[in-house]
C-alpha atoms as a PDB file:
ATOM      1  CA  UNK A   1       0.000   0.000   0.000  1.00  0.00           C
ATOM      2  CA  UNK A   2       3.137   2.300   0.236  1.00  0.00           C
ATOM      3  CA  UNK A   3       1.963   5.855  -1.926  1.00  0.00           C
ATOM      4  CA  UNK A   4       3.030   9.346  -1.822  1.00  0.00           C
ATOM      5  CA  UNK A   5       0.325  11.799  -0.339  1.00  0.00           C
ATOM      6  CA  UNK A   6       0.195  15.658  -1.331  1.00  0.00           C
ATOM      7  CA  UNK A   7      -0.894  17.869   1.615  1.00  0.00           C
ATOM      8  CA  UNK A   8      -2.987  20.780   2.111  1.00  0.00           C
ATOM      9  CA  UNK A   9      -1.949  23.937   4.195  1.00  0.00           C
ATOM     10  CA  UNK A  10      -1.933  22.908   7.770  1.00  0.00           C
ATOM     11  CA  UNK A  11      -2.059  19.290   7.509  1.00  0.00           C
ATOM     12  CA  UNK A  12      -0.212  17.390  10.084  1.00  0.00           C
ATOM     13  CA  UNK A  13       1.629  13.967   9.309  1.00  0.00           C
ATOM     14  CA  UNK A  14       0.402  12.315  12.873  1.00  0.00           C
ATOM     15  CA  UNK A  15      -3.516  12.845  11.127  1.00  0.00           C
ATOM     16  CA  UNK A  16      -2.308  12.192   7.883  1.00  0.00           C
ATOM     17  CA  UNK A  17      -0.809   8.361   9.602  1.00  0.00           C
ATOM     18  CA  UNK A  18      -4.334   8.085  11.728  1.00  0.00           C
ATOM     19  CA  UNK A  19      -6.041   8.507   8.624  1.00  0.00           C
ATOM     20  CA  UNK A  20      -4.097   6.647   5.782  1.00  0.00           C
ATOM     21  CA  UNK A  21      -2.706   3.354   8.136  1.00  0.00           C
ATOM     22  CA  UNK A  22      -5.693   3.770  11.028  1.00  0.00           C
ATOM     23  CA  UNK A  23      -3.196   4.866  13.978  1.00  0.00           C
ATOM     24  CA  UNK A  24      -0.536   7.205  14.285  1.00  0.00           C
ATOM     25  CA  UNK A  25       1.712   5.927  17.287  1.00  0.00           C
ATOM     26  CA  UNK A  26       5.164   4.402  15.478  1.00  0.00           C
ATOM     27  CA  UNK A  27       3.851   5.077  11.844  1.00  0.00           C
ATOM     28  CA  UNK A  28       4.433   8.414  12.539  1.00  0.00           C
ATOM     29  CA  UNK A  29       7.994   7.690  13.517  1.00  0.00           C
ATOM     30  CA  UNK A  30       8.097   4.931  11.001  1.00  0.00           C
ATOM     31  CA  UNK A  31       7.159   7.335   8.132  1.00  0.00           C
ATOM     32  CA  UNK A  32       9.927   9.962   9.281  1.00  0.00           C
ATOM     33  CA  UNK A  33      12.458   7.395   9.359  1.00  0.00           C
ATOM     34  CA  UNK A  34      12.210   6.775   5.457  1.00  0.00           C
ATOM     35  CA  UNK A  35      14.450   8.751   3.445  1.00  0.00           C
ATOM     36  CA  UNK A  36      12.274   9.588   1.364  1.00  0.00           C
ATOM     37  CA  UNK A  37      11.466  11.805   4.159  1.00  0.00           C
ATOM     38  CA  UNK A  38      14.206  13.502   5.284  1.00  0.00           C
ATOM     39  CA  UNK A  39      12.581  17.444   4.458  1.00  0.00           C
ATOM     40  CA  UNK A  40       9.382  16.431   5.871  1.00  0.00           C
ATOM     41  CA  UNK A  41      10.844  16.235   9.583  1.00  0.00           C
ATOM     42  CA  UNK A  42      12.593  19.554   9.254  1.00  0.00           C
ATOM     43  CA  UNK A  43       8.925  21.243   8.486  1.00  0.00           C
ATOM     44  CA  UNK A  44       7.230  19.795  11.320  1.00  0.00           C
ATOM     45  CA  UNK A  45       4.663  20.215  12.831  1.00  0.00           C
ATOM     46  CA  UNK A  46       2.188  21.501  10.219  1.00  0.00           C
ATOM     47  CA  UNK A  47       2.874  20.941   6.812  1.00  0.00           C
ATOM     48  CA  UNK A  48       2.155  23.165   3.531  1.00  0.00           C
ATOM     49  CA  UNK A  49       0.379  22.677   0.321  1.00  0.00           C
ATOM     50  CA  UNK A  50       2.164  20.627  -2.163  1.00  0.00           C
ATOM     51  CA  UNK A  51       4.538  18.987   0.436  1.00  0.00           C
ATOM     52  CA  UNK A  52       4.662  15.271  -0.177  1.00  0.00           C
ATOM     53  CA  UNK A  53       5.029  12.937   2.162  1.00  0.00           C
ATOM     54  CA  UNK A  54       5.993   8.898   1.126  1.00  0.00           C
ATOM     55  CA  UNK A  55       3.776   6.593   3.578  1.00  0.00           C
ATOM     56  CA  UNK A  56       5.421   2.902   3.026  1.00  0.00           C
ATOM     57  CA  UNK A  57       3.654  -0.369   3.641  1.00  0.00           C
ATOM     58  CA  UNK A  58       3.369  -0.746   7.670  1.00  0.00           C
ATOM     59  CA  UNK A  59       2.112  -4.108   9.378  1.00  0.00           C
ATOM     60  CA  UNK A  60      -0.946  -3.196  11.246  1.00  0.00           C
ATOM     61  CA  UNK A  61       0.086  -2.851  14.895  1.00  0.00           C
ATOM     62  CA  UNK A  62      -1.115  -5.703  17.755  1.00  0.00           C
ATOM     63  CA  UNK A  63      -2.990  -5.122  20.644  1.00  0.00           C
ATOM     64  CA  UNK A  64      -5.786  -1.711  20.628  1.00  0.00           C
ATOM     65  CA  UNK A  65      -4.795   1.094  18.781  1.00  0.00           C
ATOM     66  CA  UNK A  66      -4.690   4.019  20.707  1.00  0.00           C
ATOM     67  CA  UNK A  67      -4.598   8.081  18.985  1.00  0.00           C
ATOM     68  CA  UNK A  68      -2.034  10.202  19.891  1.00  0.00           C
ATOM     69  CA  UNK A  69      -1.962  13.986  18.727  1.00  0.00           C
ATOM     70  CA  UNK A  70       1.253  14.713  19.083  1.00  0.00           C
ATOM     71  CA  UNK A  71       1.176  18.938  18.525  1.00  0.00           C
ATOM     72  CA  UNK A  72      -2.132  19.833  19.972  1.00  0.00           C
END
């Protein structure tokens, strides 16, 4: 399922993980450690328009999924 998502102004990659893989804790971190990703971390928190951020395949995680918002 790995694909490259385009943001909008003020999206936010721990929303953009809840939403694309269904939780955010470690696929945020997961996400930041591609290199593909390397610019993305330096713009944190809120991203602009037309950033684009690579979301590789992830293993869905075990046990309950819990959210974490990590800049609100």
């Amino acid at each position: 399922m790995s694909l490259y998502y385009k943001c909008k102004d003020g999206d936010a990659l721990d929303m953009i993980c809840k939403n694309i893989y269904g939780y955010s804790r470690s696929s945020v971190e997961a996400v930041l450690a591609n290199e593909k990703n390397r610019e993305i971390a330096k713009k944190m928190p809120l991203l602009e328009a037309g950033d684009v951020v690579y979301l590789p395949d992830l293993p869905k995680p075990e046990g309950p999924t819990i959210y974490t918002n990590l800049w609100n």
